[in-house]
PDB file of N, CA and C in Angstrom:
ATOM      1  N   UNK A   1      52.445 106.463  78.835  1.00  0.00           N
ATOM      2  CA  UNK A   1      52.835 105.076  78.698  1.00  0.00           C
ATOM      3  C   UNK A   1      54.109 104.954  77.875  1.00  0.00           C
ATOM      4  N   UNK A   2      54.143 106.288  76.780  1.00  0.00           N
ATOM      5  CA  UNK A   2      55.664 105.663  76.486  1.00  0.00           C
ATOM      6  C   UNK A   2      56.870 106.106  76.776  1.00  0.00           C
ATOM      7  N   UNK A   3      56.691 107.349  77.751  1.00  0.00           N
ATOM      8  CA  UNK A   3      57.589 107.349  78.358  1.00  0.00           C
ATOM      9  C   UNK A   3      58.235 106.674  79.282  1.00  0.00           C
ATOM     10  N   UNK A   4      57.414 105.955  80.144  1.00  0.00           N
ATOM     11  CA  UNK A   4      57.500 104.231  80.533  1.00  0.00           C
ATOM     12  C   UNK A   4      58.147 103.220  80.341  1.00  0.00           C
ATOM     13  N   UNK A   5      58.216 103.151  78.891  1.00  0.00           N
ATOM     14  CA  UNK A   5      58.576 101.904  77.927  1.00  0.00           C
ATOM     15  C   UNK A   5      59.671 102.823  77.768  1.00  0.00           C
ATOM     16  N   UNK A   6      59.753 104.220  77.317  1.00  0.00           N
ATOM     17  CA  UNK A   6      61.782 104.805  77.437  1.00  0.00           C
ATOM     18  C   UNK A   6      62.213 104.545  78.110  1.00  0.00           C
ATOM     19  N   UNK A   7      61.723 105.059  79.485  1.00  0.00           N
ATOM     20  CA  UNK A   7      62.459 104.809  80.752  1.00  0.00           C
ATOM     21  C   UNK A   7      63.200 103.462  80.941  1.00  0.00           C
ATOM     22  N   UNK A   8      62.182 102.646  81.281  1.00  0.00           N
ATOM     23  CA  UNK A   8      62.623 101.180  80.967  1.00  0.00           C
ATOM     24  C   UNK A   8      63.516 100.517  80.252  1.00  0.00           C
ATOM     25  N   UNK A   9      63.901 100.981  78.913  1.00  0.00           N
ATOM     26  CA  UNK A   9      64.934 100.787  78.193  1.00  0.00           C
ATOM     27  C   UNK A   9      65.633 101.306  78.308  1.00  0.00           C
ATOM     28  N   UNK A  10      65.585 102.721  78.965  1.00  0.00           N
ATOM     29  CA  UNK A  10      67.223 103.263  78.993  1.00  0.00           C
ATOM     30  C   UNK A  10      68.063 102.938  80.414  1.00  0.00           C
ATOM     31  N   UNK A  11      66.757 102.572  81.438  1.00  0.00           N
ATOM     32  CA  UNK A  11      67.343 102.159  82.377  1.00  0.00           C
ATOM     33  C   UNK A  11      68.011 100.066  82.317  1.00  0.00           C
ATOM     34  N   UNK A  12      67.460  99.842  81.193  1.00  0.00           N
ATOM     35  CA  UNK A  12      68.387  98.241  81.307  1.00  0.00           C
ATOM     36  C   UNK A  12      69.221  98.732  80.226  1.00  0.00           C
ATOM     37  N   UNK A  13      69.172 100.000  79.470  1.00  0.00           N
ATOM     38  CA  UNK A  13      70.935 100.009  78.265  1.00  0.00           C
ATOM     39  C   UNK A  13      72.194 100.667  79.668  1.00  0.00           C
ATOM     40  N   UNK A  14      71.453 101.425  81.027  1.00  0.00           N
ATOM     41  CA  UNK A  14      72.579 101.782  81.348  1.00  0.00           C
ATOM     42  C   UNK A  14      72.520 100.345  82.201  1.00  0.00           C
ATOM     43  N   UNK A  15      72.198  99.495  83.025  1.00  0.00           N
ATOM     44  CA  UNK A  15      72.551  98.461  83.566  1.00  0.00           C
ATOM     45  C   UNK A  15      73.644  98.351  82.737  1.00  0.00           C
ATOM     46  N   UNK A  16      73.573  97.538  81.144  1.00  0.00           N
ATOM     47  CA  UNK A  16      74.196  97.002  80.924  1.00  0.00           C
ATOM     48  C   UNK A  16      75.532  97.256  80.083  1.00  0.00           C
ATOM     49  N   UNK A  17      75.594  98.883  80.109  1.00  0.00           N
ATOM     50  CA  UNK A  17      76.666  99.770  80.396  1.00  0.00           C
ATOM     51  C   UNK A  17      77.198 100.030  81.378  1.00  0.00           C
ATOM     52  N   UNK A  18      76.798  99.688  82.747  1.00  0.00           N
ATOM     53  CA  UNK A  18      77.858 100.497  83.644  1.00  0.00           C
ATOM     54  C   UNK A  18      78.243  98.484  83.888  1.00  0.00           C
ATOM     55  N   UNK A  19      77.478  97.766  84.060  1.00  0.00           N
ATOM     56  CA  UNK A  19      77.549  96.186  84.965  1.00  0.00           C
ATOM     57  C   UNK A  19      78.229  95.101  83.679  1.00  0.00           C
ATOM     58  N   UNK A  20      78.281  95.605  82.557  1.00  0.00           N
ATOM     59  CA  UNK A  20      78.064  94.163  81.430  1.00  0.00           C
ATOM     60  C   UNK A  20      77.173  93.178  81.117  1.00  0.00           C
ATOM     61  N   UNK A  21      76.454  93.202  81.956  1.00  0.00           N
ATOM     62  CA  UNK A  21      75.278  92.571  81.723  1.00  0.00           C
ATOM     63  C   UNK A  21      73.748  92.772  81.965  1.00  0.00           C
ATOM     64  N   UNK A  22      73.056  92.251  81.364  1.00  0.00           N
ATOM     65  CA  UNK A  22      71.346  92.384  81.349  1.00  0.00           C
ATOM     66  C   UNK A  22      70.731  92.256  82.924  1.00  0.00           C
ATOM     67  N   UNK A  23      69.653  93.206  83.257  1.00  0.00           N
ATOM     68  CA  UNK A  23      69.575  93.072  84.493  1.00  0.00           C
ATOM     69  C   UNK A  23      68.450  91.688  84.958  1.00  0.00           C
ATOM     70  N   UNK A  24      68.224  90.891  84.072  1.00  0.00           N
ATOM     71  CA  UNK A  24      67.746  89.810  84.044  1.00  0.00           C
ATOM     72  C   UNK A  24      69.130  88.917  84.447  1.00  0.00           C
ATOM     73  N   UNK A  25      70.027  88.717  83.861  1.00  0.00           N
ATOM     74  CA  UNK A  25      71.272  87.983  83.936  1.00  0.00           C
ATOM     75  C   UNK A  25      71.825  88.548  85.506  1.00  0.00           C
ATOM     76  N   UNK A  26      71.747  89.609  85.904  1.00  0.00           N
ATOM     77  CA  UNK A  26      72.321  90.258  87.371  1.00  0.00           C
ATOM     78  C   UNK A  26      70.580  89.243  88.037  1.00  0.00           C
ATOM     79  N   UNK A  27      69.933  89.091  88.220  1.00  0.00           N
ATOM     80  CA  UNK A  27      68.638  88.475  88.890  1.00  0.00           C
ATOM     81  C   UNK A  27      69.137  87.114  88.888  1.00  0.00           C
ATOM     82  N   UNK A  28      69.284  86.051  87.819  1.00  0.00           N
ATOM     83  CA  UNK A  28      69.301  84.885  87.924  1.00  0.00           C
ATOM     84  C   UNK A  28      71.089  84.671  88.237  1.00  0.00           C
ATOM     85  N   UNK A  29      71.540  85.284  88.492  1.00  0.00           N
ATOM     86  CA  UNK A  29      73.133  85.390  89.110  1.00  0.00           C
ATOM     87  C   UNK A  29      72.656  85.074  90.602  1.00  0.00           C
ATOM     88  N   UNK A  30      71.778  86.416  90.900  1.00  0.00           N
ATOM     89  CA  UNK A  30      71.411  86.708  92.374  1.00  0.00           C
ATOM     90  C   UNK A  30      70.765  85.209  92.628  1.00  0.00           C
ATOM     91  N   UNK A  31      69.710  84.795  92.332  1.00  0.00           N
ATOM     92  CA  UNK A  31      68.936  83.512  92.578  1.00  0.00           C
ATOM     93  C   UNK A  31      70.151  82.239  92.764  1.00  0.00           C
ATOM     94  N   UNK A  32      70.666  81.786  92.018  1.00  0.00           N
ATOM     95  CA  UNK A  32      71.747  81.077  91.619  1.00  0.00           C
ATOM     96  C   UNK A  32      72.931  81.148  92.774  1.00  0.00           C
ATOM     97  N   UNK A  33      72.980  82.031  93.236  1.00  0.00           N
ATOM     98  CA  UNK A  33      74.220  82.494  94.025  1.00  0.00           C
ATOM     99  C   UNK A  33      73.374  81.884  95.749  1.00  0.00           C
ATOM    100  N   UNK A  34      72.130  82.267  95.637  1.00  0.00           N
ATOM    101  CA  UNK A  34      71.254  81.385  97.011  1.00  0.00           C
ATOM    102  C   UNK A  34      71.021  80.567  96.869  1.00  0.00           C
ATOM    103  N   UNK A  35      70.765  79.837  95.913  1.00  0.00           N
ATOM    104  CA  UNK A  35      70.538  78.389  95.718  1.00  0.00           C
ATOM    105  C   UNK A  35      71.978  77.665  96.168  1.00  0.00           C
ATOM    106  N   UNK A  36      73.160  78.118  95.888  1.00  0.00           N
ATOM    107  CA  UNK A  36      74.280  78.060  95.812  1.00  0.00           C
ATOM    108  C   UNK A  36      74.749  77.891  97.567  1.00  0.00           C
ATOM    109  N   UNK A  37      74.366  79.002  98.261  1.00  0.00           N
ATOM    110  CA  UNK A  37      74.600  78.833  99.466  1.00  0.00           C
ATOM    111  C   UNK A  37      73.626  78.081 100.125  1.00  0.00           C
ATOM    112  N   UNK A  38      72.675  77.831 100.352  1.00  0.00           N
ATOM    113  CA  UNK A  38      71.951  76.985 100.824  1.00  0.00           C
ATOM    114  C   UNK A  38      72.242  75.320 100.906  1.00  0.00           C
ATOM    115  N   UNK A  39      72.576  75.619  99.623  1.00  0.00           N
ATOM    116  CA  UNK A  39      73.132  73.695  98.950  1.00  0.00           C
ATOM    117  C   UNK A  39      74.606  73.670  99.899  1.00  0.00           C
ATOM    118  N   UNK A  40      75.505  74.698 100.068  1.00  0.00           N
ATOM    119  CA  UNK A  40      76.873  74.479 100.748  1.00  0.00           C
ATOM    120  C   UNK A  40      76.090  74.411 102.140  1.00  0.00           C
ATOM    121  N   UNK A  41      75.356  75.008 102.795  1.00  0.00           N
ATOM    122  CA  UNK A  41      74.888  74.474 104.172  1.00  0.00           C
ATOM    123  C   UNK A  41      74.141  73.346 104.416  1.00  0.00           C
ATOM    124  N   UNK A  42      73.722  73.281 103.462  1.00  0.00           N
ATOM    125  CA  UNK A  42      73.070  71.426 103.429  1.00  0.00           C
ATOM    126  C   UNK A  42      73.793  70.298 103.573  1.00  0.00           C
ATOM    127  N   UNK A  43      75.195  70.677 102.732  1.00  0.00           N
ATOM    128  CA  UNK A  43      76.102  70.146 102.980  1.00  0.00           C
ATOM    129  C   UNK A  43      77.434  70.304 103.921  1.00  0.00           C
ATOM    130  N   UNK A  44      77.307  71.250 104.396  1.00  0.00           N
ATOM    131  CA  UNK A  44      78.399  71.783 104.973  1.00  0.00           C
ATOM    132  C   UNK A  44      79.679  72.123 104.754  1.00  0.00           C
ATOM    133  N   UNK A  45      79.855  73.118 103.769  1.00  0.00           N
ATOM    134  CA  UNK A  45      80.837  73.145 102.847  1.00  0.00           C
ATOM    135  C   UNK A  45      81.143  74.621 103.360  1.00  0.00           C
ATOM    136  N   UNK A  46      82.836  74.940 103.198  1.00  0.00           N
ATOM    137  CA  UNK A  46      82.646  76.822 102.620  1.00  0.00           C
ATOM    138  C   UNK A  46      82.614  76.774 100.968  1.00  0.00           C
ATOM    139  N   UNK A  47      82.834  78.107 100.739  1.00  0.00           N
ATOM    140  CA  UNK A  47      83.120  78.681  99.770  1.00  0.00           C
ATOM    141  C   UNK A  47      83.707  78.156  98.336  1.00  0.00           C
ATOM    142  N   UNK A  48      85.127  78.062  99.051  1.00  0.00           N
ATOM    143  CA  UNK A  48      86.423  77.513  99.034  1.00  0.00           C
ATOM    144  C   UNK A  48      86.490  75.962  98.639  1.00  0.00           C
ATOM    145  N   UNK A  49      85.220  75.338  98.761  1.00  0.00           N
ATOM    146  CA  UNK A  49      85.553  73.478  98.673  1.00  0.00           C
ATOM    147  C   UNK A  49      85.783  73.251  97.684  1.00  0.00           C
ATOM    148  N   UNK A  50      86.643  71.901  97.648  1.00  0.00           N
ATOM    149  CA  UNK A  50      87.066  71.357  96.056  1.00  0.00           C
ATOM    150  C   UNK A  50      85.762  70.186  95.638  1.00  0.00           C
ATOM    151  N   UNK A  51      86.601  69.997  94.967  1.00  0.00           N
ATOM    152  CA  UNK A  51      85.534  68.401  94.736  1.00  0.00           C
ATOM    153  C   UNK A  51      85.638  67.334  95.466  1.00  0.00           C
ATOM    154  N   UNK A  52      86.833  67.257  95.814  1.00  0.00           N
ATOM    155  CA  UNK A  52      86.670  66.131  96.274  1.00  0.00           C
ATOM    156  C   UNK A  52      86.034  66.688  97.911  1.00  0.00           C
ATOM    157  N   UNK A  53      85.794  67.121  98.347  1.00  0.00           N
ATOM    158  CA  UNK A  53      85.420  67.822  99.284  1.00  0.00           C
ATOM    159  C   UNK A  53      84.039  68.187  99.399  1.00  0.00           C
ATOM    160  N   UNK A  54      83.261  68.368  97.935  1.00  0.00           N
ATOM    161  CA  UNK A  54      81.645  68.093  98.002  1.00  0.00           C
ATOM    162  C   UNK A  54      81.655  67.046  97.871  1.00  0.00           C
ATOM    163  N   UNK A  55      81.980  65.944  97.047  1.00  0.00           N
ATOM    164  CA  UNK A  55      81.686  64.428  97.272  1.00  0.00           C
ATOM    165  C   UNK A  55      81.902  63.955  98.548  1.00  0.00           C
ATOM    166  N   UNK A  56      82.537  64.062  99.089  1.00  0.00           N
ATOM    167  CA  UNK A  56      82.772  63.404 100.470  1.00  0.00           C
ATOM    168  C   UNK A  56      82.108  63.765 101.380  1.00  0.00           C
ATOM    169  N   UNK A  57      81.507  64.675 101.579  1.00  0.00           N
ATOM    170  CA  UNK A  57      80.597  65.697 102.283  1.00  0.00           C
ATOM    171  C   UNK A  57      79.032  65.250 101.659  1.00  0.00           C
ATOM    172  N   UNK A  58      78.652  64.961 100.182  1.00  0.00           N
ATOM    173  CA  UNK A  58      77.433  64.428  99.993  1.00  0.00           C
ATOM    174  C   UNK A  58      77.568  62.662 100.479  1.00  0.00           C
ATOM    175  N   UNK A  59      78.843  62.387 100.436  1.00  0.00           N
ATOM    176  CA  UNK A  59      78.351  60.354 100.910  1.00  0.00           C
ATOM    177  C   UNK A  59      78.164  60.883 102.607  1.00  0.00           C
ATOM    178  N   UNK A  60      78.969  61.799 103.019  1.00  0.00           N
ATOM    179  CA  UNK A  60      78.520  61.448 104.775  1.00  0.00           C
ATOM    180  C   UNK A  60      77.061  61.892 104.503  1.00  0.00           C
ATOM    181  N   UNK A  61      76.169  63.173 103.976  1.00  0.00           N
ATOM    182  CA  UNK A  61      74.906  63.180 104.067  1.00  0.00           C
ATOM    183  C   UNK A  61      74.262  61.797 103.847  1.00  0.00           C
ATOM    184  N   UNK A  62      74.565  61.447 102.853  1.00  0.00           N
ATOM    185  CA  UNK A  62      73.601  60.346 102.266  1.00  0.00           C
ATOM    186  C   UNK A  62      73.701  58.991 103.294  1.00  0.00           C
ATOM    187  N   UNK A  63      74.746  59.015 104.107  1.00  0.00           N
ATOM    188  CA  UNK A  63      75.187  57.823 104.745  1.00  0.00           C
ATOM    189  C   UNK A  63      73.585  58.105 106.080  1.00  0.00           C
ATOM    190  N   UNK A  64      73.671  59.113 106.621  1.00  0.00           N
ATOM    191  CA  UNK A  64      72.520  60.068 107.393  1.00  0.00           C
ATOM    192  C   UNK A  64      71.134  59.654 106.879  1.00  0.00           C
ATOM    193  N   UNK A  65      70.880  60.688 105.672  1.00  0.00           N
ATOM    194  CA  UNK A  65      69.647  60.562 105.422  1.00  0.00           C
ATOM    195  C   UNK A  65      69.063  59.528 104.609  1.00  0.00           C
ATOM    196  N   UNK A  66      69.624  58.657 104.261  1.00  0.00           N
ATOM    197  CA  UNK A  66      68.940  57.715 103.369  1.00  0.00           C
ATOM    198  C   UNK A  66      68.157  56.672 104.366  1.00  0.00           C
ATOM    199  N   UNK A  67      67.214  56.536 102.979  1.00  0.00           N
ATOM    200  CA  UNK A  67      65.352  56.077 103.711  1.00  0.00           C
ATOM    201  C   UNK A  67      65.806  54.405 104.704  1.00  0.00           C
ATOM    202  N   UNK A  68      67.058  53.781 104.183  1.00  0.00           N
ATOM    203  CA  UNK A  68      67.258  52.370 104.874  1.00  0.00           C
ATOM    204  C   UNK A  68      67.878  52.363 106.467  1.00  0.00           C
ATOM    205  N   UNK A  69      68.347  53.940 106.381  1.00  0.00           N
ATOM    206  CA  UNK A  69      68.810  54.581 108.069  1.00  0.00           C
ATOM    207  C   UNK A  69      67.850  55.538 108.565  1.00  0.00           C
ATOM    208  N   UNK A  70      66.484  55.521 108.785  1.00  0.00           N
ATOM    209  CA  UNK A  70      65.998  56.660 108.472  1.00  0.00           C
ATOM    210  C   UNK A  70      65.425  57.970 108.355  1.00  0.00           C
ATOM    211  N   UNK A  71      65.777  58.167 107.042  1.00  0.00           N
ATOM    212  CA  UNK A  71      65.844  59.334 106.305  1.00  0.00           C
ATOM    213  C   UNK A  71      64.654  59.236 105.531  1.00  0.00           C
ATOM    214  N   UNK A  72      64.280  60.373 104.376  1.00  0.00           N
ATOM    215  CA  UNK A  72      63.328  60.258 103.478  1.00  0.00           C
ATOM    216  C   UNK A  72      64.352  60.284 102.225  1.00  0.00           C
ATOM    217  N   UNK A  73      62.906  59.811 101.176  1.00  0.00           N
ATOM    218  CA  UNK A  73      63.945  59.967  99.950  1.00  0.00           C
ATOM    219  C   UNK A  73      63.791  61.437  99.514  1.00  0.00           C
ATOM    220  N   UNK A  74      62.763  62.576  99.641  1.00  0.00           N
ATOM    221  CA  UNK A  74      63.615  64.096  99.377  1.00  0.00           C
ATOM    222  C   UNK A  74      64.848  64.227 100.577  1.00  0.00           C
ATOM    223  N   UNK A  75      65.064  64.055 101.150  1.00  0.00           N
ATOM    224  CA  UNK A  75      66.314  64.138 101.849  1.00  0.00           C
ATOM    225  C   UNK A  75      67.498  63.649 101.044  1.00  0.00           C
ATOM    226  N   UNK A  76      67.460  62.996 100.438  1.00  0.00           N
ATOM    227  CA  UNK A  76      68.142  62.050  99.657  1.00  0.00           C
ATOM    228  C   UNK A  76      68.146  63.046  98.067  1.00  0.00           C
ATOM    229  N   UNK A  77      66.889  63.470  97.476  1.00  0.00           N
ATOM    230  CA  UNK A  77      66.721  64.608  96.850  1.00  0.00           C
ATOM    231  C   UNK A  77      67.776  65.565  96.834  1.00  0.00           C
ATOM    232  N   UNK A  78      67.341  66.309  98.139  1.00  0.00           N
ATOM    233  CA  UNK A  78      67.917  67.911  98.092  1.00  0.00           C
ATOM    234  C   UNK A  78      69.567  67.533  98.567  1.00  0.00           C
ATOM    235  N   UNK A  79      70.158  66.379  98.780  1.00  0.00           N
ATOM    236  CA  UNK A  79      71.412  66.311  98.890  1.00  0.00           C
ATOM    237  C   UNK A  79      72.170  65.964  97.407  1.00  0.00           C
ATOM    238  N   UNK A  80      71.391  65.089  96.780  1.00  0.00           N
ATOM    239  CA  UNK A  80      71.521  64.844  95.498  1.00  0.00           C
ATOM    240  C   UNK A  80      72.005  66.100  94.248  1.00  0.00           C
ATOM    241  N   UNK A  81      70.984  67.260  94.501  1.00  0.00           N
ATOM    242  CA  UNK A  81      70.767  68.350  93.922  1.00  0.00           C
ATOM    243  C   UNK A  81      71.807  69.202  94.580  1.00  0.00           C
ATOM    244  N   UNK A  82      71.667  69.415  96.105  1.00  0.00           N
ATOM    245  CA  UNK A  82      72.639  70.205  96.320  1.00  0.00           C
ATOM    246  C   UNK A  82      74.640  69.920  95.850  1.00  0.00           C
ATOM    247  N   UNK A  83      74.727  68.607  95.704  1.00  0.00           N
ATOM    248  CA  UNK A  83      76.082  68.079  95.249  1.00  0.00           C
ATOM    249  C   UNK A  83      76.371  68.862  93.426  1.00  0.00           C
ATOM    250  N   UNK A  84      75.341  68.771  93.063  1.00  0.00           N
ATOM    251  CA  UNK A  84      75.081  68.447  91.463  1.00  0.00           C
ATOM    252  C   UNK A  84      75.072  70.137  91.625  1.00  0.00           C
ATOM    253  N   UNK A  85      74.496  71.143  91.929  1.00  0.00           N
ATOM    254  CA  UNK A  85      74.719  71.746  91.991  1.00  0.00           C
ATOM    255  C   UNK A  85      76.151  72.893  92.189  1.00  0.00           C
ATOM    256  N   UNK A  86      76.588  72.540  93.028  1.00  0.00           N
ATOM    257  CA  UNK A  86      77.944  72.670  93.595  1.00  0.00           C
ATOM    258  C   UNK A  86      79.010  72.413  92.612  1.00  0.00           C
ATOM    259  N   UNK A  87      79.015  71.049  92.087  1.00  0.00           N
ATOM    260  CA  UNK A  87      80.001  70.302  91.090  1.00  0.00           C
ATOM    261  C   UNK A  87      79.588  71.183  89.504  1.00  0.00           C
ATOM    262  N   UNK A  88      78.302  71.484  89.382  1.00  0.00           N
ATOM    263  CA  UNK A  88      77.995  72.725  88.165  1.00  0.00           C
ATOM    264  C   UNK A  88      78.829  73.748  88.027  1.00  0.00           C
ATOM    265  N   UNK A  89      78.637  74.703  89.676  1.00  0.00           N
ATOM    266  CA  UNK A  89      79.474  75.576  89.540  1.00  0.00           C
ATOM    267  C   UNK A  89      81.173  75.743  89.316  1.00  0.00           C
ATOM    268  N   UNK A  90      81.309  74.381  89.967  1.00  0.00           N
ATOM    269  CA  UNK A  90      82.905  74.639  89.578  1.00  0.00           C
ATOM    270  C   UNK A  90      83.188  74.074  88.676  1.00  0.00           C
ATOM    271  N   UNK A  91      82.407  73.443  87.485  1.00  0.00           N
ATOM    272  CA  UNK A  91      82.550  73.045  86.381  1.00  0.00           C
ATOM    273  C   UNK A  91      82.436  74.483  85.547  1.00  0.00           C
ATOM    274  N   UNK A  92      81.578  75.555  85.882  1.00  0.00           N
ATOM    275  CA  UNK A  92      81.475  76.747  85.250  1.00  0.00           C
ATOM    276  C   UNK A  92      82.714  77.802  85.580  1.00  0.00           C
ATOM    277  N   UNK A  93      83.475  77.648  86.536  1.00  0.00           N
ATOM    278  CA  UNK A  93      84.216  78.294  87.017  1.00  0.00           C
ATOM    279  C   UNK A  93      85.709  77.883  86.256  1.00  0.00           C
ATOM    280  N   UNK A  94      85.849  76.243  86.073  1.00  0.00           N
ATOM    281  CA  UNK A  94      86.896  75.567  85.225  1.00  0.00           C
ATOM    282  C   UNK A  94      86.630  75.955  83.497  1.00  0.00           C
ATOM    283  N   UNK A  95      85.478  76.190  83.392  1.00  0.00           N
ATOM    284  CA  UNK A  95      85.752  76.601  81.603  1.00  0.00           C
ATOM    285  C   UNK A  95      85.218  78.526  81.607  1.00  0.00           C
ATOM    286  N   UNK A  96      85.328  78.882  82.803  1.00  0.00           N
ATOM    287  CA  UNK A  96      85.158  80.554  82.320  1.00  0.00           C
ATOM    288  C   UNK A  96      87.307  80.683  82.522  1.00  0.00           C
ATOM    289  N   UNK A  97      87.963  80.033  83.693  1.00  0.00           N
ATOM    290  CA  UNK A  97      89.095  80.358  83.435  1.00  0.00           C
ATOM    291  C   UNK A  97      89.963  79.825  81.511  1.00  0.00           C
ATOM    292  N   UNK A  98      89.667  78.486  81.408  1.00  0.00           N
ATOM    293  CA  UNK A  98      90.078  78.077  80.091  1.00  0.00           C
ATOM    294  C   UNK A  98      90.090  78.955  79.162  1.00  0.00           C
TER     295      UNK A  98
END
């Protein structure tokens, strides 16, 4: 068993020697990065979109799915989230360059 518990630690000190980071932090990158694409196909976005380019892209969804044309309100949800999402990342992307 404790060679186990070595192993284990020496295999997340080299993760985070050869990568820079914790292999927990490489996991919720990975998660984050699908959540990420999913939300751009919800919306129909590439990569590449600006802002003004997810906003305009979440009012045509919402113009679609909202419950008074209808839509449901998780439809209305996961477009909500997927925008907010999107506008996160390139808010994270504007203060990792700063």
């Amino acid at each position: 068993m404790g060679r186990l518990v070595l192993y284990a630690v020496l295999a997340m000190l080299a993760c985070k020697a050869l990568t820079g980071k914790w292999p927990w932090e490489l996991w919720a990158n990975s998660e984050r990065s699908q959540k990420e694409a999913q939300a751009r196909a919800l919306l129909g976005l590439d990569r590449s979109a600006s802002r003004d380019a997810i906003v305009e892209a979440h009012r045509r969804l919402i113009s679609r799915v909202h419950p008074d044309r209808g839509g449901t309100s998780e439809q209305v949800h996961a477009a909500n989230a997927a925008r907010d999402l999107l506008l996160a990342r390139l808010d994270r992307q504007i203060t990792e360059q700063a």
